[in-house]
C-alpha atoms as a PDB file:
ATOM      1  CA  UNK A   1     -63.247   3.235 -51.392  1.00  0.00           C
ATOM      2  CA  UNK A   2     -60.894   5.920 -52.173  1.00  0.00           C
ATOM      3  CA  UNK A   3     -58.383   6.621 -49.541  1.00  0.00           C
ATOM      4  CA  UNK A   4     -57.997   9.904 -47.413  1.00  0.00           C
ATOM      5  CA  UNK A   5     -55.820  12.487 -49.226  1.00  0.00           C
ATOM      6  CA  UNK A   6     -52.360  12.504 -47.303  1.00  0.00           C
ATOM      7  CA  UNK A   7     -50.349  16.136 -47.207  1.00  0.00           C
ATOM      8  CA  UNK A   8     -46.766  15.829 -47.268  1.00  0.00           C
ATOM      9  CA  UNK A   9     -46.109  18.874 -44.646  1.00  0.00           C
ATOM     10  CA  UNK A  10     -48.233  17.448 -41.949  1.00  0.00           C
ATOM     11  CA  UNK A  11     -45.903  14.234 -42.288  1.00  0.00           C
ATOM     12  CA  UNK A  12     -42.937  16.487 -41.949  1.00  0.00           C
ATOM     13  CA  UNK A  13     -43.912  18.201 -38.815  1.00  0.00           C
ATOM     14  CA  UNK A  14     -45.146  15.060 -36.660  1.00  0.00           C
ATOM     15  CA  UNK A  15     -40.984  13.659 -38.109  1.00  0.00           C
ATOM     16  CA  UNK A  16     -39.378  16.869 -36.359  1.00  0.00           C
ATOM     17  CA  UNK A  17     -42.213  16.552 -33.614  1.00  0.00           C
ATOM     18  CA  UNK A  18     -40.644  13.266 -32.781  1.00  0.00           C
ATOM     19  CA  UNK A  19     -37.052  14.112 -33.765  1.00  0.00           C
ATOM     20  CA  UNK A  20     -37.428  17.042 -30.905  1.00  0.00           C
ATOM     21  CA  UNK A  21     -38.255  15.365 -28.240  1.00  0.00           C
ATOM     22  CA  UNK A  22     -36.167  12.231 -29.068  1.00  0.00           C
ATOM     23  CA  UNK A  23     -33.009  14.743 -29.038  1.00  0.00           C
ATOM     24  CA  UNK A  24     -34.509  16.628 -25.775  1.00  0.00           C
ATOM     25  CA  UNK A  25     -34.428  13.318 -23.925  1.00  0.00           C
ATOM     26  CA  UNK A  26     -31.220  12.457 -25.399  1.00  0.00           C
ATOM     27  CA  UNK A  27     -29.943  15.283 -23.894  1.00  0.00           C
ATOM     28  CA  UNK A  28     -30.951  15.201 -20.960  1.00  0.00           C
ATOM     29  CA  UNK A  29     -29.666  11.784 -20.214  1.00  0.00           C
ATOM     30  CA  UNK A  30     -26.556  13.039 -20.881  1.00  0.00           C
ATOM     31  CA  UNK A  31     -26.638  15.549 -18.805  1.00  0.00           C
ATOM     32  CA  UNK A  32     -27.735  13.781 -15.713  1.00  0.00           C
ATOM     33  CA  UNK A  33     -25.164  11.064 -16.557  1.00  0.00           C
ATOM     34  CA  UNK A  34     -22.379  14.220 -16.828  1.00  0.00           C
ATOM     35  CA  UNK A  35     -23.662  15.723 -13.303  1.00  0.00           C
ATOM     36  CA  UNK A  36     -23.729  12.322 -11.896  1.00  0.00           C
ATOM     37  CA  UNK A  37     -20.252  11.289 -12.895  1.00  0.00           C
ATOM     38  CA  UNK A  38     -18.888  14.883 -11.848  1.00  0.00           C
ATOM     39  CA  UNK A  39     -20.736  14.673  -8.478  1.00  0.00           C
ATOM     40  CA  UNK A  40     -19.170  11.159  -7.651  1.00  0.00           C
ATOM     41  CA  UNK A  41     -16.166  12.601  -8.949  1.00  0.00           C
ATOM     42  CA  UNK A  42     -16.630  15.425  -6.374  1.00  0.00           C
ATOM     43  CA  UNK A  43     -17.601  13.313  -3.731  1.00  0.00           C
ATOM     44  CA  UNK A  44     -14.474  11.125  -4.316  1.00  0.00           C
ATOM     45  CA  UNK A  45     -12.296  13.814  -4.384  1.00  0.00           C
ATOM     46  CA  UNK A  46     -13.789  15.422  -0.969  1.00  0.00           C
ATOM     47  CA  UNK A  47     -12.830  12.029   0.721  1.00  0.00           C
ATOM     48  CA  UNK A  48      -9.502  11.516  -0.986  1.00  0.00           C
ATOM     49  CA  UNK A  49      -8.547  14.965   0.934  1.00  0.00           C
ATOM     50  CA  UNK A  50     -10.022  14.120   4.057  1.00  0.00           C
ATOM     51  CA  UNK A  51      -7.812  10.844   4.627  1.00  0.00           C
ATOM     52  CA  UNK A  52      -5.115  11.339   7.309  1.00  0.00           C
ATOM     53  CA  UNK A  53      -1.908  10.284   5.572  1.00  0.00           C
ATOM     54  CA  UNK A  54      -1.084   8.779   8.179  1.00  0.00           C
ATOM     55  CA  UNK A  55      -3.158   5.650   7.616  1.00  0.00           C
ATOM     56  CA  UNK A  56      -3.987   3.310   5.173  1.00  0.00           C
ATOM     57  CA  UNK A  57      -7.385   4.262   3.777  1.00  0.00           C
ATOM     58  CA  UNK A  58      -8.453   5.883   7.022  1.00  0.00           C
ATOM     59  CA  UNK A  59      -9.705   9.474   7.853  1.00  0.00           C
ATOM     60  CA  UNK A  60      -9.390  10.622  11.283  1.00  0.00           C
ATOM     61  CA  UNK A  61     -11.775  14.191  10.621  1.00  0.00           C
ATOM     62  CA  UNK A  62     -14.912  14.773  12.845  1.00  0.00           C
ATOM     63  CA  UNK A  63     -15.683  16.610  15.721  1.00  0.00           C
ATOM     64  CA  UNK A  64     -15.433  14.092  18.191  1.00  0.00           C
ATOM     65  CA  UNK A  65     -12.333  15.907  20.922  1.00  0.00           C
ATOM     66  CA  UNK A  66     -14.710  18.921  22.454  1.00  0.00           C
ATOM     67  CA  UNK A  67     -12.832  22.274  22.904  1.00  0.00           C
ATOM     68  CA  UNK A  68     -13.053  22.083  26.565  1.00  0.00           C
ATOM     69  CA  UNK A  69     -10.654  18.831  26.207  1.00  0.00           C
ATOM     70  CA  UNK A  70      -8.536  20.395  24.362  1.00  0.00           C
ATOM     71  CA  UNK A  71      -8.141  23.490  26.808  1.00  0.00           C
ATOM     72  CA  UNK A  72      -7.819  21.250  29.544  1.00  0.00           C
ATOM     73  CA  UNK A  73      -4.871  19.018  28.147  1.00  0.00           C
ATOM     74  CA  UNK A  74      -3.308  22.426  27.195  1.00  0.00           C
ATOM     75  CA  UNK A  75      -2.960  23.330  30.554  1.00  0.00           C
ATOM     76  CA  UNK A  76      -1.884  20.390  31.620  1.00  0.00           C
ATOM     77  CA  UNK A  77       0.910  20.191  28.956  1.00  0.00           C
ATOM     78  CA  UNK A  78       1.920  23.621  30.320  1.00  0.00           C
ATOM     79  CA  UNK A  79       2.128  22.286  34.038  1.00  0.00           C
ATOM     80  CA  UNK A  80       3.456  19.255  33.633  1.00  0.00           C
ATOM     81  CA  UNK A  81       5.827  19.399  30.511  1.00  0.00           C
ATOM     82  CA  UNK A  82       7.061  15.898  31.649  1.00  0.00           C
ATOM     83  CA  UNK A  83       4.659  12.682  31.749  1.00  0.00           C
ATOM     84  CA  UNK A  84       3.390  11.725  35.420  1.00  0.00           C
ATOM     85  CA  UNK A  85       1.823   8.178  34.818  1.00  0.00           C
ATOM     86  CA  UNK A  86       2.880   7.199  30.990  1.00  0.00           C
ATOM     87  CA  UNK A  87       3.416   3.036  31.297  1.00  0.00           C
ATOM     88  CA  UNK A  88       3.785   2.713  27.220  1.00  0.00           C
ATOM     89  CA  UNK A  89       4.524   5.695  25.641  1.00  0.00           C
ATOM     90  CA  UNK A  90       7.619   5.800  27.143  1.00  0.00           C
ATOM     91  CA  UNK A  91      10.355   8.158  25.804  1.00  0.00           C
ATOM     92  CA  UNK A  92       7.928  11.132  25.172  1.00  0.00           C
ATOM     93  CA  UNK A  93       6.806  14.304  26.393  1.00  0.00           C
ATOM     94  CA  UNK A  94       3.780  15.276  27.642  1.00  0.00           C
ATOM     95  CA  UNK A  95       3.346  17.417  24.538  1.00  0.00           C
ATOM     96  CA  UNK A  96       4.288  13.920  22.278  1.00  0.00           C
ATOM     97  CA  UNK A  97       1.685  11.851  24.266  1.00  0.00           C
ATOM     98  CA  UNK A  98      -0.887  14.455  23.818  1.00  0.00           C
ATOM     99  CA  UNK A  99      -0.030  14.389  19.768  1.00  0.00           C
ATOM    100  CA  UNK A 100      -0.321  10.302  19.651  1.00  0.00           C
ATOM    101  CA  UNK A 101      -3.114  10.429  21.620  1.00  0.00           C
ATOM    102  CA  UNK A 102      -5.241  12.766  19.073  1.00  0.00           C
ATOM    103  CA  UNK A 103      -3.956  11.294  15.865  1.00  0.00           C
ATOM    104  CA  UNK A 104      -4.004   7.590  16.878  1.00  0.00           C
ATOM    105  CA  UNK A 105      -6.238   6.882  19.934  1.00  0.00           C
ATOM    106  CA  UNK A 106      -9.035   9.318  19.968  1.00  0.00           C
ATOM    107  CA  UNK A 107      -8.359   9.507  16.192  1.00  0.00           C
ATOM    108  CA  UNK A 108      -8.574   5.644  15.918  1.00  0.00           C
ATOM    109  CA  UNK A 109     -11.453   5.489  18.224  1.00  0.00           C
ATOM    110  CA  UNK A 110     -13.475   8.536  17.242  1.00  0.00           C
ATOM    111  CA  UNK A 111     -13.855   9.335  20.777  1.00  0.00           C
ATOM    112  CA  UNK A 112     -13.306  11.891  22.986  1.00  0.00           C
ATOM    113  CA  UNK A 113     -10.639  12.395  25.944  1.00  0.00           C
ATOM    114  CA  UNK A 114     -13.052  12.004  28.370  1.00  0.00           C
ATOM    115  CA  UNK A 115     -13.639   8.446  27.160  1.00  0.00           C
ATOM    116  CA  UNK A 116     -10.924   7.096  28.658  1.00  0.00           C
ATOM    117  CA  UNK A 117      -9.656  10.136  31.048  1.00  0.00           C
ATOM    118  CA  UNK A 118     -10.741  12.393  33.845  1.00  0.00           C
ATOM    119  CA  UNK A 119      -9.376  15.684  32.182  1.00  0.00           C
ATOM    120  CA  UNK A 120      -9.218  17.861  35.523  1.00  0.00           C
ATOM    121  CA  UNK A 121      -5.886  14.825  35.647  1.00  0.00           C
ATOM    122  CA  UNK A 122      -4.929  13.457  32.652  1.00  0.00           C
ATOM    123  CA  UNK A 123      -2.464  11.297  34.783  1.00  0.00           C
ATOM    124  CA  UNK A 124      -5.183   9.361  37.034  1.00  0.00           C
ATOM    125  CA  UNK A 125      -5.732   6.054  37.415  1.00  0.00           C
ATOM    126  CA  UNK A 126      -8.348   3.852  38.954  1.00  0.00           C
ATOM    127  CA  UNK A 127     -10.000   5.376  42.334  1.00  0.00           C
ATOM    128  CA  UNK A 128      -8.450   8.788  41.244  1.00  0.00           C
ATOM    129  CA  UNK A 129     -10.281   9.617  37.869  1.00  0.00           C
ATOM    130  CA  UNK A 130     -13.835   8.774  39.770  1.00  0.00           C
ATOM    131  CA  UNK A 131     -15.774   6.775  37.535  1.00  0.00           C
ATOM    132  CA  UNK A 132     -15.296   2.717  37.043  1.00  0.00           C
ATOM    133  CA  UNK A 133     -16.362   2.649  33.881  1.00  0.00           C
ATOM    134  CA  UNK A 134     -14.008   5.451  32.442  1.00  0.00           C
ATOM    135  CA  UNK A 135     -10.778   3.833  34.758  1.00  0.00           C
ATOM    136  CA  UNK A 136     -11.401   0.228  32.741  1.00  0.00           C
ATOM    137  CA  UNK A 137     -11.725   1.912  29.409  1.00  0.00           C
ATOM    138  CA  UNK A 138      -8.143   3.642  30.337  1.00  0.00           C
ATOM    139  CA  UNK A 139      -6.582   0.403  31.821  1.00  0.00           C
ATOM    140  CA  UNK A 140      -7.813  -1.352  28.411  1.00  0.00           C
ATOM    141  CA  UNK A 141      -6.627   1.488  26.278  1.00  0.00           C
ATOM    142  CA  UNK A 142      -3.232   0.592  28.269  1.00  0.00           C
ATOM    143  CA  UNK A 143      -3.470  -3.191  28.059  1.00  0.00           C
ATOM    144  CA  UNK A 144      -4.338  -2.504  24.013  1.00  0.00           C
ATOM    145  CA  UNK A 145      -1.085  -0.282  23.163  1.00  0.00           C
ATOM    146  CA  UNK A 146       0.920  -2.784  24.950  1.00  0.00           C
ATOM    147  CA  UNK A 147      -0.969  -5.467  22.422  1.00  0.00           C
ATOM    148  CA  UNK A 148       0.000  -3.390  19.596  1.00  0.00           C
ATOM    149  CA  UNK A 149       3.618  -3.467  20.648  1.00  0.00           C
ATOM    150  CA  UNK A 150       3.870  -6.809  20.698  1.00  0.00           C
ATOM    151  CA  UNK A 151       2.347  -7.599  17.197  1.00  0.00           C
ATOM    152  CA  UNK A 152       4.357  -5.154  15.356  1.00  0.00           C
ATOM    153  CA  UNK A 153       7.725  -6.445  17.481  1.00  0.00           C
ATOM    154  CA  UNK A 154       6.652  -9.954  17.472  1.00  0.00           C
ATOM    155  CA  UNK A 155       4.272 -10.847  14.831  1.00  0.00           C
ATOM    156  CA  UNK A 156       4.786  -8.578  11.575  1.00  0.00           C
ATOM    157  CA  UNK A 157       8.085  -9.011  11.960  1.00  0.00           C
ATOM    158  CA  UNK A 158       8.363 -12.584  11.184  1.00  0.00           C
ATOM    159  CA  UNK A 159       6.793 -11.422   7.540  1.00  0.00           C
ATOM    160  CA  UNK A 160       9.751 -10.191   6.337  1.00  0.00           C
ATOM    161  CA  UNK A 161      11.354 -13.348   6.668  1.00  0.00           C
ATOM    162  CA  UNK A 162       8.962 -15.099   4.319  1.00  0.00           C
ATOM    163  CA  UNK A 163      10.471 -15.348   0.495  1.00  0.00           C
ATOM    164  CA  UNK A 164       9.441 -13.840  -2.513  1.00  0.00           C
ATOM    165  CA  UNK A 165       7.144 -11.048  -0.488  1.00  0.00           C
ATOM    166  CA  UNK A 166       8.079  -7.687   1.319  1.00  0.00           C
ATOM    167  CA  UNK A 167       5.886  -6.878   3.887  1.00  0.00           C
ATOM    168  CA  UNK A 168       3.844  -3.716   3.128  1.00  0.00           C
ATOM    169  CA  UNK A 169       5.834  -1.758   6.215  1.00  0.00           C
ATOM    170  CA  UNK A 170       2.258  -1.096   7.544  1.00  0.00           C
ATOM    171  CA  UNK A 171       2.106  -1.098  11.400  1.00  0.00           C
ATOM    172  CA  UNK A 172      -1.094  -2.290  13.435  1.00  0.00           C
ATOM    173  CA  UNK A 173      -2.568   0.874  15.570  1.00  0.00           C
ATOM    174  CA  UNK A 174      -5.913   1.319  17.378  1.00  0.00           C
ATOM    175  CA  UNK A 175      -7.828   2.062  14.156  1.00  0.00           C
ATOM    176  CA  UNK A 176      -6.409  -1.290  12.365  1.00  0.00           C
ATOM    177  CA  UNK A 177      -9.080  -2.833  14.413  1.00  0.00           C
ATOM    178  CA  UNK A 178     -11.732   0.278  15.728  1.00  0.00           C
ATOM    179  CA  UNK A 179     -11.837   2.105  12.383  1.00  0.00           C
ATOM    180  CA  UNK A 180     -13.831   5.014  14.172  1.00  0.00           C
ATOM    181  CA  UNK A 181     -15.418   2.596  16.591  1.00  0.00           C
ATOM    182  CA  UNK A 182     -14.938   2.701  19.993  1.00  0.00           C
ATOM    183  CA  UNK A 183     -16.545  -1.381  20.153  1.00  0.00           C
ATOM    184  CA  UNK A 184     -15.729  -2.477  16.992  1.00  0.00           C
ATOM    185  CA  UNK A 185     -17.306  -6.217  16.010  1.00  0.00           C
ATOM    186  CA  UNK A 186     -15.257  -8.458  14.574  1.00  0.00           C
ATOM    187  CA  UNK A 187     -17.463 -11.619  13.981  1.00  0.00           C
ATOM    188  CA  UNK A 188     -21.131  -8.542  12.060  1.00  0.00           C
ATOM    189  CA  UNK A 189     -23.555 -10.932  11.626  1.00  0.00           C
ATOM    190  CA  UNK A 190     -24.107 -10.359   7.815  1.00  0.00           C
ATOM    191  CA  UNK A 191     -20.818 -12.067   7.151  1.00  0.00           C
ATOM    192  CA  UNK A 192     -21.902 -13.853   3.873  1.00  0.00           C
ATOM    193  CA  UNK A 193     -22.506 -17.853   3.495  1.00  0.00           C
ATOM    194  CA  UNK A 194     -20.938 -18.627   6.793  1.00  0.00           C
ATOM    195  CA  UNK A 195     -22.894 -20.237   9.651  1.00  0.00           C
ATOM    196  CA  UNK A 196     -23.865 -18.081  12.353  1.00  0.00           C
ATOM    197  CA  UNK A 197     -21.843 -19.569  15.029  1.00  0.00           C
ATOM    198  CA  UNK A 198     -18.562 -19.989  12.319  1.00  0.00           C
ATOM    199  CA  UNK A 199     -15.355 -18.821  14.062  1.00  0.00           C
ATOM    200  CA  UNK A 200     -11.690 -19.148  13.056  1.00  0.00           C
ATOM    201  CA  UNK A 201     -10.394 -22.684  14.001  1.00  0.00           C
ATOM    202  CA  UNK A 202      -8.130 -21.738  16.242  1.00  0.00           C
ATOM    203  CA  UNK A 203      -7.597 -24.237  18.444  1.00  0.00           C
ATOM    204  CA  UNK A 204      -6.156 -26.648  15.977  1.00  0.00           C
ATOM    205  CA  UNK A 205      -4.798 -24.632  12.719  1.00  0.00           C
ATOM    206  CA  UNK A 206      -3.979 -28.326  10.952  1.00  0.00           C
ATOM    207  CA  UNK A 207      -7.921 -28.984   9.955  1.00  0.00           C
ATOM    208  CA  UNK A 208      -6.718 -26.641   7.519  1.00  0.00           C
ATOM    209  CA  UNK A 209      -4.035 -28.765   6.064  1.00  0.00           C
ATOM    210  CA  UNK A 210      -5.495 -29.594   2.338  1.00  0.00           C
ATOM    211  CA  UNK A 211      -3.842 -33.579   1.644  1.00  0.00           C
ATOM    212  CA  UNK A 212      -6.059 -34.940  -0.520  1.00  0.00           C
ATOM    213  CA  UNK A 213      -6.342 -37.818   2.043  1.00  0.00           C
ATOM    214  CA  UNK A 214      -9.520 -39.851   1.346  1.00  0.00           C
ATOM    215  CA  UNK A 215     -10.471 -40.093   5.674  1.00  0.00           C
ATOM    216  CA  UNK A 216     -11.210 -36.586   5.626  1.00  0.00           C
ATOM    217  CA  UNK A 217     -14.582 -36.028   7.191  1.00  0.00           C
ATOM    218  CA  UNK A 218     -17.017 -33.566   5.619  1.00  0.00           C
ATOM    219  CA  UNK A 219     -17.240 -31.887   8.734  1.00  0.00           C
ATOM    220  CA  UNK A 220     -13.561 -30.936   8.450  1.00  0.00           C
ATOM    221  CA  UNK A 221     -14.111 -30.628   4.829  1.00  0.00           C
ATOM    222  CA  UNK A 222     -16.764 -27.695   5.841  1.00  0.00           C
ATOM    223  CA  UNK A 223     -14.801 -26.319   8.298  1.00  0.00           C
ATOM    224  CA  UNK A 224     -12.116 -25.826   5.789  1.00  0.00           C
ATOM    225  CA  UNK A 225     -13.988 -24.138   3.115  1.00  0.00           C
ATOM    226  CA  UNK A 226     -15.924 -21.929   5.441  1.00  0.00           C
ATOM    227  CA  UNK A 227     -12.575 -20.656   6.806  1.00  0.00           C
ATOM    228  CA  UNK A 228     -11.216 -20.076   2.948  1.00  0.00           C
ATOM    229  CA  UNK A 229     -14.220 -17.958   2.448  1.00  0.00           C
ATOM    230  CA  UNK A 230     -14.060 -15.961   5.088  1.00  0.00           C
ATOM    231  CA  UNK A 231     -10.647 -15.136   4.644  1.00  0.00           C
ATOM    232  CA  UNK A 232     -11.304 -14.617   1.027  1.00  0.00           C
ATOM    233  CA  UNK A 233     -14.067 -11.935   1.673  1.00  0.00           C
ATOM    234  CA  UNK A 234     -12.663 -10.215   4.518  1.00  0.00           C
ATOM    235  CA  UNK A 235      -9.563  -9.266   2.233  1.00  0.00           C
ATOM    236  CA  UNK A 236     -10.907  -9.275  -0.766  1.00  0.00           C
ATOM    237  CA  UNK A 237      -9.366 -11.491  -2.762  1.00  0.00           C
ATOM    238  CA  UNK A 238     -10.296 -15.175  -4.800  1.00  0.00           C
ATOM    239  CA  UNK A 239      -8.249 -18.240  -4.080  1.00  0.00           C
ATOM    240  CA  UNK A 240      -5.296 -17.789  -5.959  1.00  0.00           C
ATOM    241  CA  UNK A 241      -4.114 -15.367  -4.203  1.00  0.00           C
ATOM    242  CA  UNK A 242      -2.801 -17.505  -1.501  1.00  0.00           C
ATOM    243  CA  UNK A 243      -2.760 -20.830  -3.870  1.00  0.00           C
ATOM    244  CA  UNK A 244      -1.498 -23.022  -6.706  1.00  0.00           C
ATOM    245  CA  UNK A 245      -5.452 -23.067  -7.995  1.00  0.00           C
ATOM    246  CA  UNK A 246      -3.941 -26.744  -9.871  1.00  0.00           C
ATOM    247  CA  UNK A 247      -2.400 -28.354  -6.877  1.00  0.00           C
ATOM    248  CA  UNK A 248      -3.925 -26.954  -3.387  1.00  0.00           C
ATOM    249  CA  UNK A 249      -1.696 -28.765  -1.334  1.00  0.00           C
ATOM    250  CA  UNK A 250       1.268 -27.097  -2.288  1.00  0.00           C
ATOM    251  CA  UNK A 251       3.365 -23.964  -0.720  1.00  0.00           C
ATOM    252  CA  UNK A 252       4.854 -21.522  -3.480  1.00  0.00           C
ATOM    253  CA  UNK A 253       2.688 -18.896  -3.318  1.00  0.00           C
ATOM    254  CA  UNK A 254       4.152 -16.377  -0.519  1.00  0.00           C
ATOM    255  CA  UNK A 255       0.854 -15.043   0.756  1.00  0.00           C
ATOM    256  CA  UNK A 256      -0.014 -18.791   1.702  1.00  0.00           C
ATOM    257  CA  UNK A 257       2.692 -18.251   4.163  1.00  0.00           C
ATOM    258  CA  UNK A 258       1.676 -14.699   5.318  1.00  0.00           C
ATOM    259  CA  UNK A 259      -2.112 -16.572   5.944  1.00  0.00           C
ATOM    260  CA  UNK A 260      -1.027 -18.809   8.467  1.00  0.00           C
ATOM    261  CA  UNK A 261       1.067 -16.563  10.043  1.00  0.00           C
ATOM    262  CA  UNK A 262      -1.836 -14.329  10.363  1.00  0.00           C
ATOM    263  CA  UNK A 263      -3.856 -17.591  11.862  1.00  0.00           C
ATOM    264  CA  UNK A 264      -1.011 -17.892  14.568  1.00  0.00           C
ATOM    265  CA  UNK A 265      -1.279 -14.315  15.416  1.00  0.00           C
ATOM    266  CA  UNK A 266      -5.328 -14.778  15.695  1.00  0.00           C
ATOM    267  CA  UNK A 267      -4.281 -17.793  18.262  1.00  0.00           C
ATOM    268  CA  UNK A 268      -2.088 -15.378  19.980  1.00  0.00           C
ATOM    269  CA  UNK A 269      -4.732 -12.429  20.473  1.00  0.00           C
ATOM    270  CA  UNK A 270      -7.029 -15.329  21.475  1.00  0.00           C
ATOM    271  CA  UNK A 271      -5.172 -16.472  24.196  1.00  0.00           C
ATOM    272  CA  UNK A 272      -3.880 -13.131  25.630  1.00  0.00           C
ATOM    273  CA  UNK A 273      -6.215 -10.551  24.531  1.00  0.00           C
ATOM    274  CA  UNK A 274      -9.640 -12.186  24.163  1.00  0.00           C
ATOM    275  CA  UNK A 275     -10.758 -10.918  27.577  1.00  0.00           C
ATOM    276  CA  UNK A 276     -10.316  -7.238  26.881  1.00  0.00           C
ATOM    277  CA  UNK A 277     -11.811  -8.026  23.291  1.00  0.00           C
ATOM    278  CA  UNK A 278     -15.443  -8.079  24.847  1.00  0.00           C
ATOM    279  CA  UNK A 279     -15.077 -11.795  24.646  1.00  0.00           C
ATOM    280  CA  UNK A 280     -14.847 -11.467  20.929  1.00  0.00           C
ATOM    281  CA  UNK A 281     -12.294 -13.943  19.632  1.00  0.00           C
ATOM    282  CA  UNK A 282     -10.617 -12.139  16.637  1.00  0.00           C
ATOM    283  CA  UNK A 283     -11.330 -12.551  12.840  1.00  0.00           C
ATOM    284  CA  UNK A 284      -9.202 -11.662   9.445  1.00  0.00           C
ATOM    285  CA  UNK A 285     -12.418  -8.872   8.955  1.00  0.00           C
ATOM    286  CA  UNK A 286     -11.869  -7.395  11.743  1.00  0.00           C
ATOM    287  CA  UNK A 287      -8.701  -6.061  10.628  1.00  0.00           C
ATOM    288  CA  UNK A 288      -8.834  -6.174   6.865  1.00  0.00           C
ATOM    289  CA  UNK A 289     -12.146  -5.117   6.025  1.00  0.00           C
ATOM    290  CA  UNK A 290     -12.503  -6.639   2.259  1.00  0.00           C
ATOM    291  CA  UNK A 291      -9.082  -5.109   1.897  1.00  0.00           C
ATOM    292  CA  UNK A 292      -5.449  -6.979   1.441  1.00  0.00           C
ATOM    293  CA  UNK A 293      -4.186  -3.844   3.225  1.00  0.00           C
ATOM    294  CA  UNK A 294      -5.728  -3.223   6.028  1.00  0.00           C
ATOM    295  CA  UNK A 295      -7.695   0.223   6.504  1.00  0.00           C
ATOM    296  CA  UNK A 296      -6.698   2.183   9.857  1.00  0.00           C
ATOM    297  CA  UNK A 297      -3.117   0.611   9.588  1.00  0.00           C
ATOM    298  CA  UNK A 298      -0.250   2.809  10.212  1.00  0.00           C
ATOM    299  CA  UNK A 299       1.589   3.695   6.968  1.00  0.00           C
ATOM    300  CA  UNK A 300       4.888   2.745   7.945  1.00  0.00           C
ATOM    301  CA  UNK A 301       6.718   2.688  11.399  1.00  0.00           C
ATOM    302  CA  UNK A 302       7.843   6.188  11.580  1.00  0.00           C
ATOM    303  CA  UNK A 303       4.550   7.395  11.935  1.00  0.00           C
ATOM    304  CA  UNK A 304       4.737   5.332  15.012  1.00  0.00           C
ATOM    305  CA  UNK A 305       6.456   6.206  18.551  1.00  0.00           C
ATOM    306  CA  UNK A 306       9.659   4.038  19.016  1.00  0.00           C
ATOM    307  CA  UNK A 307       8.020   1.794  21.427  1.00  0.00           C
ATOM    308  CA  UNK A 308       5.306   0.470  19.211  1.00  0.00           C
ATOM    309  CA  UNK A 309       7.419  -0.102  16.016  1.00  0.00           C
ATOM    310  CA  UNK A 310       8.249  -3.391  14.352  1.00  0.00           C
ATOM    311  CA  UNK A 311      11.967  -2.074  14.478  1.00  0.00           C
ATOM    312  CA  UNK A 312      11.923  -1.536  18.196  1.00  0.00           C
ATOM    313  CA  UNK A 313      14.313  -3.344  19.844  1.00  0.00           C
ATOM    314  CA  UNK A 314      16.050  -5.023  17.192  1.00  0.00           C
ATOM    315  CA  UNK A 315      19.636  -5.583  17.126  1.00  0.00           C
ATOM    316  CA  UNK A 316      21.471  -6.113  13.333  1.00  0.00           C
END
């Protein structure tokens, strides 16, 4: 049978038929690839501004302080220029307190004054402000900058003595822990491969101690590696980090240091904190939050009042 005749034009047009739409699809992948990258470039940029400099990796914006607040600690700046009931912020004025507070407390929390205040008397306490509930938010508020104060002056400050590492200078503050939470969580329960009921071992810090001793349970085995992942995720980093990934045992890596010093501090919040923690006991997440830095921390001290820097107190 003869074959059907075959015109040479109609095989041209179904080629740029095809090579149209090819290139019109073409292009308009690009193009949705080129919005996409400018919007998240947009997007990026819009949160880059909105961090408070203050703070590592923190932004403090939002509408959370209500005008009225803010007219009523006005007025009270302007009749008591002097603080009536300050217990921590010591050294300030009213005007100073008022500025910490916003930036660093509320700002920390994300809450308003009236969380933790009766604003018809900023200086109340207990009986006075009239509710129970908002006088043991304030006492805790209280019994949590005094915490702070005593990390910075007693804990960070024993990083700088480690070798080979210089502390960051970042100082713990309200949103090292709350980032924008007034209840933050420190143990969420999709913390990955760990056990449900996994905590820090904090009463005894030596099950820890890698010997490459043969009597070593697997229990403790468990323990240990369950503790190395956790603190792995919640700063984000792999094992090196804090180790010699050929010899475990030993202690020339600085950060290895820094991690146990963190542990001790854990033990410490555990033992004098843990009550106003909800009855959480403290994990490294709850601070670093898949970060080596943690976000919410104070840049550096001066961003700080006196009485809740490292540098407070010290003698040369």
């Amino acid at each position: 049978m003869r074959g059907g005749i075959k015109y040479p034009g109609s095989q041209n047009a179904r080629f740029w038929v095809v090579f149209i739409l090819i290139t019109m699809l073409l292009l308009s992948g690009a193009l949705w690839v080129i919005g996409f990258i400018g919007g998240t470039a947009v997007a990026a940029a819009d949160e880059e501004i909105a961090l408070n400099q203050a703070y590592i990796n923190y932004s403090t914006a939002g509408d959370y302080i209500q005008p009225e607040s803010v007219a009523a600690v006005q007025a009270y700046i302007a009749q008591y220029p002097e603080p009536q009931n300050v217990k921590v912020l010591t050294g300030l004025n009213t005007s100073q307190v008022w500025s910490f507070m916003t930036n660093f407390v509320a700002g920390g929390l994300q809450v308003d004054c009236t969380y933790c205040h009766n604003i018809t008397n900023f200086g109340a306490d207990g009986a006075e402000i009239g509710d129970d509930i908002v006088a043991a938010r304030k006492d805790n508020a209280r019994l949590h900058l005094q915490m702070v104060a005593d990390l910075n002056q007693n804990w960070l400050t024993q990083l700088a003595a480690i070798e080979g590492k210089q502390p960051s200078g970042a100082q713990i503050i309200c949103a090292t822990c709350h980032l924008g939470q007034p209840k933050p969580v420190a143990w969420p329960d999709e913390l990955h491969a760990l056990p449900d009921d996994y905590r820090l071992p904090l009463d005894n810090l030596d099950v820890l101690l890698v010997t490459g001793n043969l009597d070593v349970s697997l229990d403790a085995v468990q323990y240990n590696q369950h503790t190395m992942y956790h603190m792995s995720e919640s700063l984000g980093v792999g094992c090196t980090h804090c180790h010699n990934s050929r010899y475990f045992p030993s202690w020339e890596q600085p950060a290895k240091y820094y991690g146990l010093t963190m542990l001790q501090m854990a033990q410490h919040i555990r033992g004098n904190y843990q009550e106003s923690m909800n009855g959480q006991e403290p994990s490294c997440f709850l601070c670093h939050r898949n970060q080596v830095r943690p976000p919410g921390a104070a840049q550096a001290e001066i961003f700080l009042p006196e009485v809740l820097r490292s540098s407070f107190g010290a003698t040369e």
